[in-house]
Protein backbone atom coordinates (compact mmCIF):
# COMPACT_ATOMS: atom_id res chain seq x y z
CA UNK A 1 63.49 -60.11 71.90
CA UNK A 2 67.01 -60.39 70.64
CA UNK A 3 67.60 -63.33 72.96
CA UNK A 4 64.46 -64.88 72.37
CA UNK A 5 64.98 -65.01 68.80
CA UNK A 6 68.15 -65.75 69.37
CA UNK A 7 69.33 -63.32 66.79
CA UNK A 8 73.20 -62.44 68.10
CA UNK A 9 74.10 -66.28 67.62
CA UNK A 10 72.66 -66.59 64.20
CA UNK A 11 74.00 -63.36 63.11
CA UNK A 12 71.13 -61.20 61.96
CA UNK A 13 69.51 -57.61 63.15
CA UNK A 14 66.03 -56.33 63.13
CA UNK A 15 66.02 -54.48 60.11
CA UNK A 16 67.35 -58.23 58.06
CA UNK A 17 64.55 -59.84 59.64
CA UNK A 18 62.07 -57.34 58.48
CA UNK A 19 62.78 -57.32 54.87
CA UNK A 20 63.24 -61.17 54.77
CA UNK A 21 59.48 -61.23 56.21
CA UNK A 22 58.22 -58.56 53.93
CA UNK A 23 60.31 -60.29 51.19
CA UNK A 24 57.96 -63.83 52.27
CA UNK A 25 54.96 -61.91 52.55
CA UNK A 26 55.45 -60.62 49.07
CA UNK A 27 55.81 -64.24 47.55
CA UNK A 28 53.28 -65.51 49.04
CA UNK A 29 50.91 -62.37 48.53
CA UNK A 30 49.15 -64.46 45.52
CA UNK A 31 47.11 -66.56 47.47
CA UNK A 32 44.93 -63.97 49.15
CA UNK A 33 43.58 -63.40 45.50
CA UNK A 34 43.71 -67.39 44.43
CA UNK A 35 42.41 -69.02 47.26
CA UNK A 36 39.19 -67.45 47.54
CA UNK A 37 38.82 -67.86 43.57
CA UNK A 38 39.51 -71.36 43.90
CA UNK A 39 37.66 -72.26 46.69
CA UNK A 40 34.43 -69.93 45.33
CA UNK A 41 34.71 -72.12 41.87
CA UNK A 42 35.02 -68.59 40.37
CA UNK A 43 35.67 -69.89 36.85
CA UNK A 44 33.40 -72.68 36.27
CA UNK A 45 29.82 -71.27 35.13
CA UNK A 46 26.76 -72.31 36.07
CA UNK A 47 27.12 -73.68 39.30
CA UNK A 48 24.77 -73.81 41.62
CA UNK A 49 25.68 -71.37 44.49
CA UNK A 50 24.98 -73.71 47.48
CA UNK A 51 28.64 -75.20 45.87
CA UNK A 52 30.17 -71.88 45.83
CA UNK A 53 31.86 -70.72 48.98
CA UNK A 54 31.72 -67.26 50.01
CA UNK A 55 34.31 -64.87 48.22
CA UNK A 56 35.07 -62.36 50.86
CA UNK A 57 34.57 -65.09 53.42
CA UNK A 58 37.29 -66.81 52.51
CA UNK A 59 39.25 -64.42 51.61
CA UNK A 60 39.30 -63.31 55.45
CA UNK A 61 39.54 -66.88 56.40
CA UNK A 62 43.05 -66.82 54.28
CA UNK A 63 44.49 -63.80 55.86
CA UNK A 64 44.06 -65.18 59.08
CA UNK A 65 44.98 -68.92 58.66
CA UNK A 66 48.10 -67.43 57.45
CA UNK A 67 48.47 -64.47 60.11
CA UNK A 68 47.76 -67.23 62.47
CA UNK A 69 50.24 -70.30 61.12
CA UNK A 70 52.94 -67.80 60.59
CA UNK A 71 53.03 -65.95 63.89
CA UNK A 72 52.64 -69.60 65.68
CA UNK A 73 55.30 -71.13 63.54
CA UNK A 74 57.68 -67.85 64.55
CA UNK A 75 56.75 -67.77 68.17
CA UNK A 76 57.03 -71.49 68.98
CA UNK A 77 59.78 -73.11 66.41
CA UNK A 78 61.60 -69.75 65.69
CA UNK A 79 61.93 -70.77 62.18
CA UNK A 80 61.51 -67.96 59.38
CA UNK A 81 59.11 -69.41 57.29
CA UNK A 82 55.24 -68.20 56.09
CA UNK A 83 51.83 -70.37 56.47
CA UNK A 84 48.90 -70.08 54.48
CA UNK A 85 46.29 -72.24 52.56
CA UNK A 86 48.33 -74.47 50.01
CA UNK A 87 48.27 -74.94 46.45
CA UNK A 88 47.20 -77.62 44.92
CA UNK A 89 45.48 -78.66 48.23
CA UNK A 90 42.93 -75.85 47.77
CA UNK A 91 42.60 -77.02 44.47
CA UNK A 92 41.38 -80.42 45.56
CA UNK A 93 39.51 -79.06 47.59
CA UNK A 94 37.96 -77.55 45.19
CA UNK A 95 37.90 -79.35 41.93
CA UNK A 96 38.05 -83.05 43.48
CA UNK A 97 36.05 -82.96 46.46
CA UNK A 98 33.73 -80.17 45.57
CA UNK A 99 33.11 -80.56 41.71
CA UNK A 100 34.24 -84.03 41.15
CA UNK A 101 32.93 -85.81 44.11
CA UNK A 102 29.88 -83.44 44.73
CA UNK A 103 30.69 -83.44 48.28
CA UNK A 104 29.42 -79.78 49.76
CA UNK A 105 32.05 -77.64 51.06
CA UNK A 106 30.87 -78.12 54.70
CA UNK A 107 32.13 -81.32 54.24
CA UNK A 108 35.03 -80.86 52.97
CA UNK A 109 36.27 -78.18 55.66
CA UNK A 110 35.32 -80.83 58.00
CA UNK A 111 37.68 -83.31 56.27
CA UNK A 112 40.67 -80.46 56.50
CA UNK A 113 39.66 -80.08 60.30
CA UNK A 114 40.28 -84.31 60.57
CA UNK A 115 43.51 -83.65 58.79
CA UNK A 116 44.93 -81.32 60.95
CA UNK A 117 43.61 -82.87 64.25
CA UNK A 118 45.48 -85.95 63.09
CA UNK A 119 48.62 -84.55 62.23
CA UNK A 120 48.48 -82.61 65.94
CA UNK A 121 48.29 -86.47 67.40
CA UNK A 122 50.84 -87.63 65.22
CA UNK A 123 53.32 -84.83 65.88
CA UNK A 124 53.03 -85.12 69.75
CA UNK A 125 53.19 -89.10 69.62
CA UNK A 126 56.20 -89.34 67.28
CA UNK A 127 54.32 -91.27 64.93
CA UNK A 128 55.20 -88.91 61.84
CA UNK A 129 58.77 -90.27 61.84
CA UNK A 130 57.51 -93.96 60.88
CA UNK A 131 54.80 -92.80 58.25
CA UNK A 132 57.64 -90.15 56.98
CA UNK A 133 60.09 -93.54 56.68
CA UNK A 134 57.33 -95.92 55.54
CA UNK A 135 56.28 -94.07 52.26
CA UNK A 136 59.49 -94.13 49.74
CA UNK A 137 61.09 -90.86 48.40
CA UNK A 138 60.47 -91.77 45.09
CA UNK A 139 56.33 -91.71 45.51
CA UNK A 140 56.73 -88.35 47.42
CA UNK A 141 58.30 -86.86 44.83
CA UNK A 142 55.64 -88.48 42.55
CA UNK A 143 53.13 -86.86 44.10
CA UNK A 144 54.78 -83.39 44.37
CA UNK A 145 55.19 -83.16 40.41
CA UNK A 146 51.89 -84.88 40.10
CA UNK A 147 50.51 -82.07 41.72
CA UNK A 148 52.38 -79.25 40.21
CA UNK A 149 51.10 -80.61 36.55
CA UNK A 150 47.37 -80.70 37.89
CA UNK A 151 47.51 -76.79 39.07
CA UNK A 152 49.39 -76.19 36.16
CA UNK A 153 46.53 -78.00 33.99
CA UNK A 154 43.86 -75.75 36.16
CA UNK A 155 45.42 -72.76 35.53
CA UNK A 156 45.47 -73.12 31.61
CA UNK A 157 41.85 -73.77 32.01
CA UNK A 158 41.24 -70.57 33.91
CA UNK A 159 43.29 -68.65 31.15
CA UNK A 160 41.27 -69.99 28.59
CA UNK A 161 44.40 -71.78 27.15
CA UNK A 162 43.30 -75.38 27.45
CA UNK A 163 39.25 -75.63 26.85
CA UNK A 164 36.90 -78.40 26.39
CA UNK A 165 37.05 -80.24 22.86
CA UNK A 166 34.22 -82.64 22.82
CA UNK A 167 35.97 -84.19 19.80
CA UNK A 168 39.58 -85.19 21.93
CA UNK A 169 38.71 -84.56 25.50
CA UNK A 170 40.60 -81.11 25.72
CA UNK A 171 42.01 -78.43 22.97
CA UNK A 172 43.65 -75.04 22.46
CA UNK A 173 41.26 -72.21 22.95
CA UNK A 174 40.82 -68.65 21.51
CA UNK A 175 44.06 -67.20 21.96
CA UNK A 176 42.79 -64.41 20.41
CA UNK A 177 40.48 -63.57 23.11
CA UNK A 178 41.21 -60.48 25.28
CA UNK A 179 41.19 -62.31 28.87
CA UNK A 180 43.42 -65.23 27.33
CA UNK A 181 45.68 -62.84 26.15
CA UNK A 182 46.13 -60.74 29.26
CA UNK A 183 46.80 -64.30 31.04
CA UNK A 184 49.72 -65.12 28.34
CA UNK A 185 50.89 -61.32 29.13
CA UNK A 186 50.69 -62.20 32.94
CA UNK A 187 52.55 -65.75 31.90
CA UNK A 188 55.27 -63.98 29.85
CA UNK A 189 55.87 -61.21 32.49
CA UNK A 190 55.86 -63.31 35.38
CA UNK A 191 58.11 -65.71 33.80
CA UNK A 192 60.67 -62.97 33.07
CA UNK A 193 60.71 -61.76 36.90
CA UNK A 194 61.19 -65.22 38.05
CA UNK A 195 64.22 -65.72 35.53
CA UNK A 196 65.55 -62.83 36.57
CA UNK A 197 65.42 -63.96 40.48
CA UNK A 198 63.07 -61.07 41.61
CA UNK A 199 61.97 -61.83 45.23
CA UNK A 200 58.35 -61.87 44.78
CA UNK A 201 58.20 -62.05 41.18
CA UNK A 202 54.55 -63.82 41.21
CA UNK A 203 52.73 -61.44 43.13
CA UNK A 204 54.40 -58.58 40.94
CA UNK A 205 53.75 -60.25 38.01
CA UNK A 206 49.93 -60.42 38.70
CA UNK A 207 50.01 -57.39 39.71
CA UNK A 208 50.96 -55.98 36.45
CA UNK A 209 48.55 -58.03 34.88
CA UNK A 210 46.18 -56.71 36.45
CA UNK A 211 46.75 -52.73 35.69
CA UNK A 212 47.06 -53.98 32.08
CA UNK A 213 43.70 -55.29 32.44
CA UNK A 214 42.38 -52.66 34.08
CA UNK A 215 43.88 -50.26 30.84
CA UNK A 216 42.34 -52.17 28.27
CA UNK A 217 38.98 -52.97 30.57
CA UNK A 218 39.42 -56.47 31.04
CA UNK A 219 39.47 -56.44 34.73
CA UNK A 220 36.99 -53.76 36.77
CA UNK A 221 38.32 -50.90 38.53
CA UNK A 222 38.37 -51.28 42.33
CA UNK A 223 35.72 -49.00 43.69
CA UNK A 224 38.04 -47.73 46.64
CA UNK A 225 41.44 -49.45 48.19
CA UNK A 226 40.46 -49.71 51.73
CA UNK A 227 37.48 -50.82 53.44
CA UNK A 228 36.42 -52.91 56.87
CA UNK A 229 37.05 -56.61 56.94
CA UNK A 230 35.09 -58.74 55.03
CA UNK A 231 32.65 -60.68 57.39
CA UNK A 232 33.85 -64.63 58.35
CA UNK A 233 30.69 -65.69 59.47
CA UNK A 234 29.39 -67.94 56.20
CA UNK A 235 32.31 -70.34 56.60
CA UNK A 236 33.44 -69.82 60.22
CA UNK A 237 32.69 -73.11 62.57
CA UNK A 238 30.63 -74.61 59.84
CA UNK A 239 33.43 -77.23 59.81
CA UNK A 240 32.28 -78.53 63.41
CA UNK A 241 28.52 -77.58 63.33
CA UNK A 242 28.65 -79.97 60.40
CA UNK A 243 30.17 -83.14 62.07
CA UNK A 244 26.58 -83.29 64.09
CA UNK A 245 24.18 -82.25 61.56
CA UNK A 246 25.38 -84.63 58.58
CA UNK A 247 27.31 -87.05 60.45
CA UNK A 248 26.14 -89.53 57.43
CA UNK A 249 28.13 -87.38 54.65
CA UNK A 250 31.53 -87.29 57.37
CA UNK A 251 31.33 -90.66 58.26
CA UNK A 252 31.98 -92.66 54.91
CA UNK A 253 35.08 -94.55 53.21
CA UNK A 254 35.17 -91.62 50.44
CA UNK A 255 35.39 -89.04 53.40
CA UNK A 256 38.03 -91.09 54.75
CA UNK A 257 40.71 -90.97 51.33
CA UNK A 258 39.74 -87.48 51.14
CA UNK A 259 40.96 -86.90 54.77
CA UNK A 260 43.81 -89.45 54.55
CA UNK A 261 44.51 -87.32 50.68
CA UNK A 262 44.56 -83.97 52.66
CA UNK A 263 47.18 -85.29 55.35
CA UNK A 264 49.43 -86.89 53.11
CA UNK A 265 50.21 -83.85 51.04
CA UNK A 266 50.07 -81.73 53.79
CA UNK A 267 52.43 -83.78 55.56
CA UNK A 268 55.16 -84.33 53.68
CA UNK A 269 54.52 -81.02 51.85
CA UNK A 270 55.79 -78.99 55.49
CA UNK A 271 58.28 -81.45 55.74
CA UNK A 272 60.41 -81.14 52.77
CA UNK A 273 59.65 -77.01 52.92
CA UNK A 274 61.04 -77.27 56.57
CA UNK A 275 64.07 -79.38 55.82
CA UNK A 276 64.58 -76.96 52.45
CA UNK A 277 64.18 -73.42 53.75
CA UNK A 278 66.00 -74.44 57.03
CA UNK A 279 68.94 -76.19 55.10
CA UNK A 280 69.03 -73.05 53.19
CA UNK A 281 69.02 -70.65 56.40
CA UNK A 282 71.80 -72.99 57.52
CA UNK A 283 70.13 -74.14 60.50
CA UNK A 284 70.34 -78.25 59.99
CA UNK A 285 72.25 -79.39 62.60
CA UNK A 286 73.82 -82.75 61.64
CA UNK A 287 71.65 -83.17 59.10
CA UNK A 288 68.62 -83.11 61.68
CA UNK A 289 66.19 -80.29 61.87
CA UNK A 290 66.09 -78.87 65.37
CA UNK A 291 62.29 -78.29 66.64
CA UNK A 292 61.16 -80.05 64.29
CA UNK A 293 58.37 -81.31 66.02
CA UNK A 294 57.40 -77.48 67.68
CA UNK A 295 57.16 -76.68 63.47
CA UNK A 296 55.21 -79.67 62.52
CA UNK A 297 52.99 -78.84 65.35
CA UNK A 298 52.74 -74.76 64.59
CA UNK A 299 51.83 -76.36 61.01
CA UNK A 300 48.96 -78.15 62.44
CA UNK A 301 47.37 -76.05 64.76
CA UNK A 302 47.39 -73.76 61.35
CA UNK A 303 45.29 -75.99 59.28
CA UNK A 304 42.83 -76.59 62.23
CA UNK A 305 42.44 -72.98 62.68
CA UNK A 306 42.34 -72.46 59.02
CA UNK A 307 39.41 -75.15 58.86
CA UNK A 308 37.58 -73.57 61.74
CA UNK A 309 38.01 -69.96 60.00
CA UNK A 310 36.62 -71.29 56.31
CA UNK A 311 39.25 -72.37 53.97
CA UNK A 312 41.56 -75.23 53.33
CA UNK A 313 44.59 -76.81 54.40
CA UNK A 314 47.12 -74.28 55.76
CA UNK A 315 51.20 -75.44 55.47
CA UNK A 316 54.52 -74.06 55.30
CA UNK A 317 55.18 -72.24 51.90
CA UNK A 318 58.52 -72.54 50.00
CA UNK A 319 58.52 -69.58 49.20
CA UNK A 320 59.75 -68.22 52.59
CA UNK A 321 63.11 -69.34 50.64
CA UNK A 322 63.00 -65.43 49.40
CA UNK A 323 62.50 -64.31 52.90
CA UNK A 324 65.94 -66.09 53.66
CA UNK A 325 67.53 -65.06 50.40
CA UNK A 326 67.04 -61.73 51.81
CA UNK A 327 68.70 -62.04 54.89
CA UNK A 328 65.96 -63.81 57.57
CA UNK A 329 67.09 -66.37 59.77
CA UNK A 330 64.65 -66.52 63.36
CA UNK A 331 61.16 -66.51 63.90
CA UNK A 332 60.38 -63.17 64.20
CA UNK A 333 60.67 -62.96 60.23
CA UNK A 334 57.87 -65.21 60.10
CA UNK A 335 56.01 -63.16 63.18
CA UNK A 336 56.19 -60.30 60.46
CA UNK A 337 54.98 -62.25 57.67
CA UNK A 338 52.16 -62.96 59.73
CA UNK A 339 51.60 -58.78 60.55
CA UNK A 340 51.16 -58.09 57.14
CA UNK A 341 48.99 -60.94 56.20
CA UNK A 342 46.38 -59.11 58.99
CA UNK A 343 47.10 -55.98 57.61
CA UNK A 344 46.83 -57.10 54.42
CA UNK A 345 42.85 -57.43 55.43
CA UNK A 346 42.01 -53.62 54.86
CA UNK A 347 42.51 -53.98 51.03
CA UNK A 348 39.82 -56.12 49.84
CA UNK A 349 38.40 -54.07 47.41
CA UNK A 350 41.71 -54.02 46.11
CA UNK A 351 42.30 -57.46 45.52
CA UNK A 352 38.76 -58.79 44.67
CA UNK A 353 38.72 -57.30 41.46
CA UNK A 354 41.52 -59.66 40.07
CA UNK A 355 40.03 -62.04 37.83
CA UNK A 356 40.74 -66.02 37.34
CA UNK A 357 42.98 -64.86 34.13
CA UNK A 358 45.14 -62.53 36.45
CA UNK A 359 45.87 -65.27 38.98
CA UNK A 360 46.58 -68.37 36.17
CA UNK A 361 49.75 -67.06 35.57
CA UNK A 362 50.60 -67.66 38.90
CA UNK A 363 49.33 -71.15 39.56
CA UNK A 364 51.06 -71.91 36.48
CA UNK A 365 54.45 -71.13 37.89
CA UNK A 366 53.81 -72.69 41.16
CA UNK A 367 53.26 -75.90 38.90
CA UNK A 368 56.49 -75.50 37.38
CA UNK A 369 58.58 -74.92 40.64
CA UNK A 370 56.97 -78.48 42.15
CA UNK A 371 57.52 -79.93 39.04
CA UNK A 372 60.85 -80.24 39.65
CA UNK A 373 60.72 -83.13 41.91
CA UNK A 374 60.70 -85.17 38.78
CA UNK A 375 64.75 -85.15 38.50
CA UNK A 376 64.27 -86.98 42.03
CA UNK A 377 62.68 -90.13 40.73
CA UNK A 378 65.10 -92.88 39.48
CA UNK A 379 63.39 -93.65 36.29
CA UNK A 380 66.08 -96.65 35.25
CA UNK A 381 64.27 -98.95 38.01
CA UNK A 382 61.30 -100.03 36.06
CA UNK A 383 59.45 -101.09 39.76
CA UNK A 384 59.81 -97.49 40.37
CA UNK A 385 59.20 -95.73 37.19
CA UNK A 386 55.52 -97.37 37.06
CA UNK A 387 53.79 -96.24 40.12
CA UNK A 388 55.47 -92.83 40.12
CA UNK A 389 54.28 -92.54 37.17
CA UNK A 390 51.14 -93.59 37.16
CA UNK A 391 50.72 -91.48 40.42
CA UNK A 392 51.60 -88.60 38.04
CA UNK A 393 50.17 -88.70 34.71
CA UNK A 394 46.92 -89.61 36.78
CA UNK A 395 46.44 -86.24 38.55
CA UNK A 396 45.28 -84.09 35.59
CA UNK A 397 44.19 -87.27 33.19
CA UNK A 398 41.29 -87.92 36.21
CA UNK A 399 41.35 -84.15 37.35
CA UNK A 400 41.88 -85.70 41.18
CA UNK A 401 45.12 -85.73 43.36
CA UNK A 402 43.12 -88.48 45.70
CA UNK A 403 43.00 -90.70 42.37
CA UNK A 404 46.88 -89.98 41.24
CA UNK A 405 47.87 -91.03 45.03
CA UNK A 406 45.84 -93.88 45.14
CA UNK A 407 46.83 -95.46 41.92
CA UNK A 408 50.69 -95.15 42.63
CA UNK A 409 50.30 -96.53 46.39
CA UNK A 410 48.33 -99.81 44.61
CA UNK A 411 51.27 -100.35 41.98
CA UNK A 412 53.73 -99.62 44.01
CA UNK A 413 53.58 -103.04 45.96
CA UNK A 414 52.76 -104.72 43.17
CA UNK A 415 55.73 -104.30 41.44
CA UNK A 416 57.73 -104.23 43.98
CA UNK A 417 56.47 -107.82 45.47
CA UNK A 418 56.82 -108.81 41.34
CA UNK A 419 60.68 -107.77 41.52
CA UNK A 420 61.42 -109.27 44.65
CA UNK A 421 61.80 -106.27 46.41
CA UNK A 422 59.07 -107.36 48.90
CA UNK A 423 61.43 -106.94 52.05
CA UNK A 424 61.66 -103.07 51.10
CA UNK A 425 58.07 -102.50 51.90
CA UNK A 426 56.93 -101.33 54.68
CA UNK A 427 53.75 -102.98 56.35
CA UNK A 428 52.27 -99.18 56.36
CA UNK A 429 52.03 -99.51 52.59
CA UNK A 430 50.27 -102.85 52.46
CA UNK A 431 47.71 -100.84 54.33
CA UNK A 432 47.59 -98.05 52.36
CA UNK A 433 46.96 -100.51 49.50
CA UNK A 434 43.95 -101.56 50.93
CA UNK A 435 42.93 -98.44 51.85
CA UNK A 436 43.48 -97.26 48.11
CA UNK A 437 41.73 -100.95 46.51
CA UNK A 438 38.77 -100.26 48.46
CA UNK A 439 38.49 -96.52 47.50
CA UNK A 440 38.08 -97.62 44.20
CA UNK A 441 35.59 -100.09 44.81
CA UNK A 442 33.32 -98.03 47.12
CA UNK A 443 34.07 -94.85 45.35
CA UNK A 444 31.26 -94.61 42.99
């Protein structure tokens, strides 16, 4: 094992990649309580429940997408980084496709299964290189922040925050209500952990949330900690079984920006939290990421398992930086990640008591860390500063990522061609510009 992981000539032991896994596992422990609430719709009333996935369904389906993505990703590109179902992509799912769009989930899971088949083809033909080089830095890093401010604008919603004002669109809520409160506890504590550079400081920090709750009765007590796994079978192959029995709701230009929306993110998403956590693990090798393609393909086989299994798109987390903060630097820290995401399986009722006010704390801070990308953008270049922005502000204004993305890759040409900067395009965005015009023309 030692040579496979080639662990003498990067300098680590078993016990360092152990607690850099279990350090991963821990930050990215949040979204086996978030996903399924997402994805279910837990916090919007009155829904009908043909919309509403199935809670413990996809809470199985998350375990495993990321058992599966992270053991892959450790086995074939011996990197030490965690899978499982993204944020803000699950959001989309959720809120855009689902609520916005109408579009039933069994749709939707078979746009995530498109998405990942397409990025397998892309990895193994190279192609990813060109669409990597043809969309410019500046709009990826546009639609990184754009996304952190629409989970960030969803999770003040689930704390009760941010609320409906018929008056101005949206308001400040009760703040004197008891689950809004426990969610600006959970904001205040989790902040503090993550200031103070506590490996895993989100999933602690909803975890004390939660036993406050459960002190002052705002979130139920679990019945037991242990139980059998919850059963997959409401979600599990719907994704395919659905391609032939509504072909008419897969087949359609909408379906195709919401397919093209899910591969975008999740493509450059894995890339710039491969070239990160690798960078940081010192393993860039002249500025060029060895295996690169084994990762991007252990990344796509995840999301097309994760679609198969019931939830949405599956990609490498940036939080597997804590894992290598605490020492991991092979695959088999990611192998472990993946053990305790399948062990992790045995303690639903555990985890299914946490309410939508426990876990807003954490999508808030996840908003905050992609954020960031914002100090990335040159805002002095006025050709620039418009579609990136535009691509930002658009996300929450419109409540959809697809929307954000599409208006930034329409002005981005624009004022490019208008500058004389028309050279600097690539032909792949002229495309995408149609793509984009016509999704707003067909849309409704």
């Amino acid at each position: 094992m030692k040579k496979f992981f080639r662990m003498d000539e990067l300098g680590t032991t078993y016990s360092r990649e152990f607690i850099g896994g279990l350090t991963t596992f821990l930050s990215m422990a949040y979204i086996l309580v978030v996903n399924p609430l997402t994805l279910s719709l837990e916090s919007v009333p009155d829904l009908p429940d043909a919309m509403r996935m199935d809670y413990g369904a996809v809470f199985t389906a998350t375990a495993l997408a990321a058992a599966i993505g992270s053991i892959i990703m450790g086995l074939l590109a011996k990197y030490p980084i965690g899978l499982a179902p993204g944020m803000g992509l699950n959001a989309f799912f959720a809120y855009t496709v689902i609520l916005t769009y109408g579009i039933p989930w069994q749709t939707a899971l078979t746009g995530v299964l498109f998405s990942g088949l397409i990025f397998i083809i892309l990895t193994l033909t190279g192609l990813r290189e060109t669409i990597i080089n043809a969309i410019p830095a500046e709009l990826k890093y546009a639609v990184s922040a754009g996304i952190g401010l629409f989970i960030t604008f969803v999770g003040f919603q689930n704390a009760g925050i941010i609320v409906n004002d018929d008056a101005v669109l949206v308001g400040l809520g009760d703040l004197s209500a008891g689950p809004t409160l426990l969610a600006i506890f959970g904001l205040i504590v989790t902040v503090i952990m993550m200031a103070k550079g506590i490996s895993g400081g989100i999933f602690y920090g909803m975890l004390v949330t939660a036993v406050v709750g459960m002190i002052f009765g705002l979130v139920a007590l679990p019945e037991k900690i242990v139980s059998g796994v919850p059963s997959v079978a409401p979600t599990f192959g719907v994704a395919l079984e659905n391609i032939f029995q509504t072909p008419g709701e897969v087949f359609t230009l909408q379906m195709l920006v919401i397919v093209l929306t899910f591969l975008f993110v999740d493509f450059f998403d894995t890339a710039g939290t491969l070239v990160g956590v690798a960078n940081q693990a010192g393993l860039m090798k002249d500025n060029k990421l060895p295996r690169a393609g084994k990762a991007l393909f252990a990344d796509s086989c995840a999301t097309v398992a994760g679609a198969l299994l019931g939830t949405s798109t599956t990609t490498s987390y940036v939080e597997s930086s804590a894992g290598v903060a605490a020492g991991a630097r092979t695959g088999l820290a990611a192998v472990v990640t993946g053990i305790f995401f399948l062990l992790s399986l045995f303690f639903f009722p555990l985890l299914s008591v946490i309410t939508s006010h426990v876990t807003a704390p954490a999508i808030i801070i996840v908003g905050v860390l992609m954020v960031s990308s914002l100090g990335k953008i040159d805002w002095s270049k006025f050709e620039i500063a418009v579609p990136a922005f535009l691509t930002i502000i658009t996300m929450p204004l419109a409540y959809s990522i697809a929307t954000g993305i599409a208006m930034g890759f329409i002005f981005y040409p624009i004022t490019m061609i208008v500058k004389g900067r028309s050279k600097e395009i690539h032909p792949i965005m002229y495309l995408l510009f149609v793509v984009f015009v016509l999704y707003f023309i067909f849309l409704k």
